[in-house]
Protein backbone atom coordinates (compact mmCIF):
# COMPACT_ATOMS: atom_id res chain seq x y z
CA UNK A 1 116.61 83.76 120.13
CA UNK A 2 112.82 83.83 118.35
CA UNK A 3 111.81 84.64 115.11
CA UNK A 4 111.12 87.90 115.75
CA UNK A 5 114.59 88.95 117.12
CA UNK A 6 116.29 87.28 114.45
CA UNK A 7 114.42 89.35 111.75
CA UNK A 8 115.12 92.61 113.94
CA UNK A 9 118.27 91.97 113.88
CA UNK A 10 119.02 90.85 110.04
CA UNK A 11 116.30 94.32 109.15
CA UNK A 12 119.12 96.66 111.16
CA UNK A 13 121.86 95.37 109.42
CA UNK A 14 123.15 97.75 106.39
CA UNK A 15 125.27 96.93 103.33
CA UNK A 16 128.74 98.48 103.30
CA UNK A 17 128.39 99.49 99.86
CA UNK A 18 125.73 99.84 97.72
CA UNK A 19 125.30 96.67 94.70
CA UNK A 20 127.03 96.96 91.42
CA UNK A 21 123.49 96.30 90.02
CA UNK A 22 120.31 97.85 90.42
CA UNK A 23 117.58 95.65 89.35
CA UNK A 24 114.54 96.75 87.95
CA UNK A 25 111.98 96.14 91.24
CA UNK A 26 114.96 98.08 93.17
CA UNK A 27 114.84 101.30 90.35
CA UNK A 28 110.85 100.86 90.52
CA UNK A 29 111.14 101.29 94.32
CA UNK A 30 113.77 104.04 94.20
CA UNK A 31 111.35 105.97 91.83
CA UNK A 32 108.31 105.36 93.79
CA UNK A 33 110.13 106.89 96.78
CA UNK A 34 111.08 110.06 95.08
CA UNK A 35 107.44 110.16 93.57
CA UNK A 36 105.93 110.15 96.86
CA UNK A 37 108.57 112.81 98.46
CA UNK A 38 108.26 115.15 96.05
CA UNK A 39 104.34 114.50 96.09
CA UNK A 40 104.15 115.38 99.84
CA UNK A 41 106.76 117.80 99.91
CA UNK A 42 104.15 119.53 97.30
CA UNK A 43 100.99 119.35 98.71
CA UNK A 44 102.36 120.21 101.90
CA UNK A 45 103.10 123.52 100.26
CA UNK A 46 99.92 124.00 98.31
CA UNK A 47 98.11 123.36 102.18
CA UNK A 48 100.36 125.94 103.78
CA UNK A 49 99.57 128.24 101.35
CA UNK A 50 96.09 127.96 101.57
CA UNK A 51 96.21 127.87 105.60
CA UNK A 52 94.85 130.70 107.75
CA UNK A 53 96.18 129.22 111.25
CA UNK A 54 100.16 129.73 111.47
CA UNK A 55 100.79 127.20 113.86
CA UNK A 56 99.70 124.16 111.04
CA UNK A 57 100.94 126.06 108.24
CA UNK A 58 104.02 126.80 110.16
CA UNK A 59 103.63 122.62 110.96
CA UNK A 60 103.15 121.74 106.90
CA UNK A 61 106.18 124.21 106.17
CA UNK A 62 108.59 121.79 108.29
CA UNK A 63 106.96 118.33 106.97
CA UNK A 64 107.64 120.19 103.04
CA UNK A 65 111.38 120.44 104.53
CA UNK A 66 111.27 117.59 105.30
CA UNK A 67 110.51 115.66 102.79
CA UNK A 68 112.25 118.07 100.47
CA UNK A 69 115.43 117.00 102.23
CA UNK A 70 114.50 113.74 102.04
CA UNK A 71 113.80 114.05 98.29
CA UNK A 72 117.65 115.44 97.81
CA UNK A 73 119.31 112.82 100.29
CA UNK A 74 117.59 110.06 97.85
CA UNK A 75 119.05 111.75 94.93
CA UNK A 76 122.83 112.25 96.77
CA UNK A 77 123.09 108.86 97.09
CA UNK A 78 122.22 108.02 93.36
CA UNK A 79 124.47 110.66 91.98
CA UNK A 80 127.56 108.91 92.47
CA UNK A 81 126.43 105.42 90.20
CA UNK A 82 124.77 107.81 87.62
CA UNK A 83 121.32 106.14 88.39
CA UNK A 84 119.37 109.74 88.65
CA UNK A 85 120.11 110.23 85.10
CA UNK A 86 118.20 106.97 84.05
CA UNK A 87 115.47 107.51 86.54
CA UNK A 88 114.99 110.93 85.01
CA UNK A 89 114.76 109.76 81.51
């Protein structure tokens, strides 16, 4: 097996549940990824609003969704150790 297989592999692999811990660089990475959902999910709303063709604003409408969704899936999974309260504070 190379390298490259081997790193495949160990990148596919998921924890069975999540760490007692969350260290800072972890809570700095959660909070960038909310940042830049909610970021896209907004400007993809400002664009539609602003866009004459309905086929891309119909197009920016679903990526919004999208990353709305993804937004509230990030926060779901934080819920349950309390860590959305810290990251909001």
């Amino acid at each position: 097996m190379n390298q490259q297989q081997i790193n495949q592999q160990s990148a596919q692999q998921t924890m069975p549940q999540p760490p007692n811990v969350v260290s800072t660089k972890d809570e700095m990475y959660i909070t960038d990824m909310l940042s830049w959902n909610l970021l896209t999910m907004k400007k993809a709303h400002f664009f539609a609003m602003h866009c004459q063709d309905q086929e891309i604003k119909t197009a920016l409408e679903q990526a919004g969704q999208m990353h709305q969704r993804h937004y509230e899936k990030i926060l779901s999974h934080l819920q349950p150790a309390g860590i959305n309260k810290q990251l909001q504070q």
